[in-house]
Every structure is written in structure tokens, then in C-alpha cells.
C-alpha atoms as a PDB file:
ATOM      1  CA  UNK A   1     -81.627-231.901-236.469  1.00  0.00           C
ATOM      2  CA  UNK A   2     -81.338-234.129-233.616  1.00  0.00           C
ATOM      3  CA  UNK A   3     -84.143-236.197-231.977  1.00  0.00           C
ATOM      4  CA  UNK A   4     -84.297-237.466-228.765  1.00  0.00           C
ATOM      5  CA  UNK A   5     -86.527-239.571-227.124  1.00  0.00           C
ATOM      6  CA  UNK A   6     -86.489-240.432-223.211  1.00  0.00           C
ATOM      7  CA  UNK A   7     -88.017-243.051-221.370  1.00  0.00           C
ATOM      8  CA  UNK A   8     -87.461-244.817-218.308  1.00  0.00           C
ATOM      9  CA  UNK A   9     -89.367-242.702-214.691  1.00  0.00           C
ATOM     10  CA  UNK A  10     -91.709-244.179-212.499  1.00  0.00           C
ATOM     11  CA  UNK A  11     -92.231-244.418-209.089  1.00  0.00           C
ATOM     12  CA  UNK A  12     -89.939-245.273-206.469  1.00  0.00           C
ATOM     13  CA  UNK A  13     -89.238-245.550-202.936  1.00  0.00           C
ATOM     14  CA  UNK A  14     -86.826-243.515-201.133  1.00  0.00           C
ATOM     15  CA  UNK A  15     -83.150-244.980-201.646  1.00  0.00           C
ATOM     16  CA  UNK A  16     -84.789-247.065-204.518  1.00  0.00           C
ATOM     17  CA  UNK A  17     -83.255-246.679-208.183  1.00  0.00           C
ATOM     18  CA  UNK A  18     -84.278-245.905-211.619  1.00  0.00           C
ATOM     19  CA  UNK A  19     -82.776-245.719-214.904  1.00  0.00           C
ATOM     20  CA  UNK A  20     -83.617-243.546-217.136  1.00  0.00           C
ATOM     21  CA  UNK A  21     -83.111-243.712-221.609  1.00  0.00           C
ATOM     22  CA  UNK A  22     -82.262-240.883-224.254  1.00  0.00           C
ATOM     23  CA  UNK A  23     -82.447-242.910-228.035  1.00  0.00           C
ATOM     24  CA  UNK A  24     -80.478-240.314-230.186  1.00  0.00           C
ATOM     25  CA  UNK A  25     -81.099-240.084-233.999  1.00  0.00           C
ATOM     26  CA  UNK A  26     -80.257-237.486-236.233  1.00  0.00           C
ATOM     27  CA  UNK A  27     -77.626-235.391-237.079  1.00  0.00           C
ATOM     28  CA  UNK A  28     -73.877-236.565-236.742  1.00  0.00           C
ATOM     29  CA  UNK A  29     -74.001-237.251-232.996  1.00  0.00           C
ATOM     30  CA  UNK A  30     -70.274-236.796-232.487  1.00  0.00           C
ATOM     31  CA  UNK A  31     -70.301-233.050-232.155  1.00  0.00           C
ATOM     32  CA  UNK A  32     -72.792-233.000-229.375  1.00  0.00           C
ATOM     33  CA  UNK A  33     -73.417-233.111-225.685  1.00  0.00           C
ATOM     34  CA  UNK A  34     -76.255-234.698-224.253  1.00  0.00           C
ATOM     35  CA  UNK A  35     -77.347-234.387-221.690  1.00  0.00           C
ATOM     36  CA  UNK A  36     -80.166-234.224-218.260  1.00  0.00           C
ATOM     37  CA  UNK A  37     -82.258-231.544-216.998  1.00  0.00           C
ATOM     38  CA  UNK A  38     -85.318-231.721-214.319  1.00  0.00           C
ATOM     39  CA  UNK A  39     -87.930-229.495-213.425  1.00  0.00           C
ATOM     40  CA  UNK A  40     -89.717-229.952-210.652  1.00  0.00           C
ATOM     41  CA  UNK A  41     -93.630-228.488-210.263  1.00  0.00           C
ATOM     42  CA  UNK A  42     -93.095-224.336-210.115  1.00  0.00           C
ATOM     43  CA  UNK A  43     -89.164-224.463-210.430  1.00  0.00           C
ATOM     44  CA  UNK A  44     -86.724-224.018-213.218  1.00  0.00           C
ATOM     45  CA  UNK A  45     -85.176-226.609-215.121  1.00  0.00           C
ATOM     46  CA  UNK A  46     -81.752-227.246-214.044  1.00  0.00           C
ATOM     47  CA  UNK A  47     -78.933-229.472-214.939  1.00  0.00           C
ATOM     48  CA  UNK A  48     -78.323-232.495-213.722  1.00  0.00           C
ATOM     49  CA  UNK A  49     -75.468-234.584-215.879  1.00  0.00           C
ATOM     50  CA  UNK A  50     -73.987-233.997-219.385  1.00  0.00           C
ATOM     51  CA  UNK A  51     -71.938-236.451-221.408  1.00  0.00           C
ATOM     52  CA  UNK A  52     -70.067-235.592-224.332  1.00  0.00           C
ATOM     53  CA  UNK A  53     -70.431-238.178-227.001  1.00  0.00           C
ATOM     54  CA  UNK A  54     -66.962-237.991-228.694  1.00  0.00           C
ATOM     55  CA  UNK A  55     -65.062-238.689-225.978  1.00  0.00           C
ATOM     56  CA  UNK A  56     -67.250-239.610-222.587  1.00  0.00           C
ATOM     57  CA  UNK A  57     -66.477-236.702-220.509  1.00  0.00           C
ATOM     58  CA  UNK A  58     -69.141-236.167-218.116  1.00  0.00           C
ATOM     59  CA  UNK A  59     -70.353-233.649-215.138  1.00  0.00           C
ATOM     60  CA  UNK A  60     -72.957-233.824-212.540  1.00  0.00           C
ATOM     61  CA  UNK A  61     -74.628-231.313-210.356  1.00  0.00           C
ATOM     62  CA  UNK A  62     -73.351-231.269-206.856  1.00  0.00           C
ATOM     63  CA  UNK A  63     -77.114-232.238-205.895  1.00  0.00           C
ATOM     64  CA  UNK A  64     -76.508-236.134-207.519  1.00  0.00           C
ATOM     65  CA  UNK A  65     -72.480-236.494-207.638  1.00  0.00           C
ATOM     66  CA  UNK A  66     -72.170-239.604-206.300  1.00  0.00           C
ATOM     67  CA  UNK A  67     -75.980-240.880-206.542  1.00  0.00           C
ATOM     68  CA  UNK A  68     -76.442-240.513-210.550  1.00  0.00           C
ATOM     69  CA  UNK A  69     -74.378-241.865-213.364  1.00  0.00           C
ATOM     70  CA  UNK A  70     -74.678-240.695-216.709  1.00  0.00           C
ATOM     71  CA  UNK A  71     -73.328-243.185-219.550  1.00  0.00           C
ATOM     72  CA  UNK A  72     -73.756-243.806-223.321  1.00  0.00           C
ATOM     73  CA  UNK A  73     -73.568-246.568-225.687  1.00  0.00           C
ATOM     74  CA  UNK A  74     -72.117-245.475-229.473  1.00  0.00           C
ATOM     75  CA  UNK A  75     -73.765-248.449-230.544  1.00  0.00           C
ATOM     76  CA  UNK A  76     -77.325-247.718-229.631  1.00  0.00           C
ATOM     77  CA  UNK A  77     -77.099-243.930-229.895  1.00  0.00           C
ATOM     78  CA  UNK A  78     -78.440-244.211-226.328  1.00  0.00           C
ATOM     79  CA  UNK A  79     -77.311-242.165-222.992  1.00  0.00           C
ATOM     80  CA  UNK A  80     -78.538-243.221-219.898  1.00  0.00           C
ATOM     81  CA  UNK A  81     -78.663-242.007-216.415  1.00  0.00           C
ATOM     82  CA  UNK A  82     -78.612-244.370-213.114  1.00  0.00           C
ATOM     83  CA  UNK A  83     -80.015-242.714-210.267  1.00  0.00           C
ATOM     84  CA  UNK A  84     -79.628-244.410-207.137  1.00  0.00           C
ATOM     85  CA  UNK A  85     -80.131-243.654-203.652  1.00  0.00           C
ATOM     86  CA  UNK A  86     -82.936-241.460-205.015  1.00  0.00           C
ATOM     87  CA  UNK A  87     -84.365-238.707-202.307  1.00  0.00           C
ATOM     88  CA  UNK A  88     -88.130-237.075-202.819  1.00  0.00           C
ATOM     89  CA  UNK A  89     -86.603-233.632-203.722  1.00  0.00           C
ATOM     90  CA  UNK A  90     -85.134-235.915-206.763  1.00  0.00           C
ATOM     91  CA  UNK A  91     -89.004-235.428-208.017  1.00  0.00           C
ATOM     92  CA  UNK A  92     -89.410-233.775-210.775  1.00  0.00           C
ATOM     93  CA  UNK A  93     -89.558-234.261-214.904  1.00  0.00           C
ATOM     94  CA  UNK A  94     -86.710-235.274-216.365  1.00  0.00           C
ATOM     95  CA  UNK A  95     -85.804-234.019-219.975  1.00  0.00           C
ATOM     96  CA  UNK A  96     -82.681-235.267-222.178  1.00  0.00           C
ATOM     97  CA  UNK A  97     -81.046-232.722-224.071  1.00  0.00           C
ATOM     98  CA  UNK A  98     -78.712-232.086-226.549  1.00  0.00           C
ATOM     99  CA  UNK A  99     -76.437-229.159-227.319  1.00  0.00           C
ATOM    100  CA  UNK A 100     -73.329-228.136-229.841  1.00  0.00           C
ATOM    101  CA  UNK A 101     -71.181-226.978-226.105  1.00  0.00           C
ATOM    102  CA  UNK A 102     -69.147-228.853-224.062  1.00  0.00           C
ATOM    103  CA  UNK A 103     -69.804-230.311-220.923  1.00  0.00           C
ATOM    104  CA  UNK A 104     -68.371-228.065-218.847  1.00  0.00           C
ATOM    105  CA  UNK A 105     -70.567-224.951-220.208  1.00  0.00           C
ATOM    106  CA  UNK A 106     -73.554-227.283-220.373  1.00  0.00           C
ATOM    107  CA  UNK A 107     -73.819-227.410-216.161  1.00  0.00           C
ATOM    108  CA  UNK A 108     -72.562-223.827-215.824  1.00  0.00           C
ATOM    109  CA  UNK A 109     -74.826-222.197-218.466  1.00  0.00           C
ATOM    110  CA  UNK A 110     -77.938-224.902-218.545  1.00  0.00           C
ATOM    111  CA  UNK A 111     -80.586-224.400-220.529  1.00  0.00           C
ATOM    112  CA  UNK A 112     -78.827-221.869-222.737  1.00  0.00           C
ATOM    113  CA  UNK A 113     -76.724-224.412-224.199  1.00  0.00           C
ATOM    114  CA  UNK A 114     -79.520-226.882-225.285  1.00  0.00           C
ATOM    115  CA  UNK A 115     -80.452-227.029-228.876  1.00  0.00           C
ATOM    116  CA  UNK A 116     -82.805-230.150-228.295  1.00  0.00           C
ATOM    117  CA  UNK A 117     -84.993-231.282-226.108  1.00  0.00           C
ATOM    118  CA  UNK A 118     -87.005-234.727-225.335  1.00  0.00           C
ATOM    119  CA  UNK A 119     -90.444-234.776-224.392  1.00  0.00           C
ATOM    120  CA  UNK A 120     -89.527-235.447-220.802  1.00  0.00           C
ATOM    121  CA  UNK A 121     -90.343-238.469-218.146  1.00  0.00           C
ATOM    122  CA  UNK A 122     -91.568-238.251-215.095  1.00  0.00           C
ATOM    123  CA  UNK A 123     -89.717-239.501-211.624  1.00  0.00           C
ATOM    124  CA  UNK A 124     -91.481-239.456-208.756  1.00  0.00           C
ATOM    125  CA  UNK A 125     -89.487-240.944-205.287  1.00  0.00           C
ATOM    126  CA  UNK A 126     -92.389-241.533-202.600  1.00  0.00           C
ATOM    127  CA  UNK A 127     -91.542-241.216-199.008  1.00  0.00           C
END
């Protein structure tokens, strides 16, 4: 079992930033990806970056390559994501996951490969 718990979305301006918190507990975080989906009002939830813990590797969605940085500190248990330069379509719910995958077939199969969710924080970037 692994439990996650985000934090971090508010409101922002347009080109403002934000960044958002995943506190990890659990099982032996080593052997998962986490990772960060949104869901904006009547869409799906799609990824949006995925770290692996054991060794950092990391992948974006083309929509925030370059705008969003996903990181983690070993020490906390804690992944974050940096958005910056944030747009209004960056609206949405943000939810950090966790999955036993790698990176790579976290952003090509998405949900799919989650085995635990967080409760979800909301981002909403104001015109």
C-alpha cells in the first residue's frame, strides 16, 4: 500500500507559477513511479509528468515540456512539480499517482498504469 497525499494549487495569473507536493508513505517506494495527472471539468485525466524514484528518470507531456518540472527528494518521500509559465487550459485538478511501471509506459498508457491515487488539488490560472 502506498499513500499519497498532494497539496500545493491555487490560483494564479497567466505566466504565474505554482508548485505543487506528493508526501509518499508506504510501501518500499523504490519500485515505483510517481507521478501527475489532471483532469479538467468534463475531460479525461491525462498525464502530465512521471518520475521514477530509483533512479530520477522523468517524462512530460508535450503540453508542459519545457513549462513543468517534476522532481523528488528521497529524503522527504516527496515529488514535486514546478509549473511555470502556467496558461488557463493548465486548469484543471491535479492528482499524484503512483504505479509499479516505468516512466515511459506511465505517459503512453496513463491511467492504466496507476495503482494509487491522491485526493487531488485544484489549479486554477485566471486570465
Amino acid at each position: 500500500q502506498v499513500q499519497l497525499v498532494d497539496s500545493g494549487g491555487g490560483l494564479v495569473q497567466t505566466g504565474g507559477s505554482l508548485r505543487l507536493s506528493c508526501a509518499a508513505s508506504g510501501a518500499t517506494l523504490s519500485v515505483y513511479v510517481v507521478g501527475w495527472f489532471r483532469q479538467a471539468p468534463g475531460k479525461e485525466r491525462d498525464f502530465v509528468a512521471a518520475i521514477s524514484w530509483s533512479n530520477g528518470a522523468t517524462g512530460y507531456a508535450d503540453s508542459v515540456k519545457g513549462r513543468f518540472t517534476i522532481s523528488r527528494d528521497t529524503s522527504e518521500n516527496t515529488v514535486y512539480l514546478q509549473m511555470n509559465s502556467l496558461k488557463p487550459e493548465d486548469t484543471a485538478v491535479y492528482y499524484c499517482a503512483a504505479g509499479l511501471t516505468t516512466v515511459r509506459t506511465m505517459g503512453l498508457q496513463g491511467v492504466r498504469r496507476v495503482d494509487y491515487w491522491g485526493k487531488g488539488t485544484l489549479v486554477t490560472v485566471s486570465t
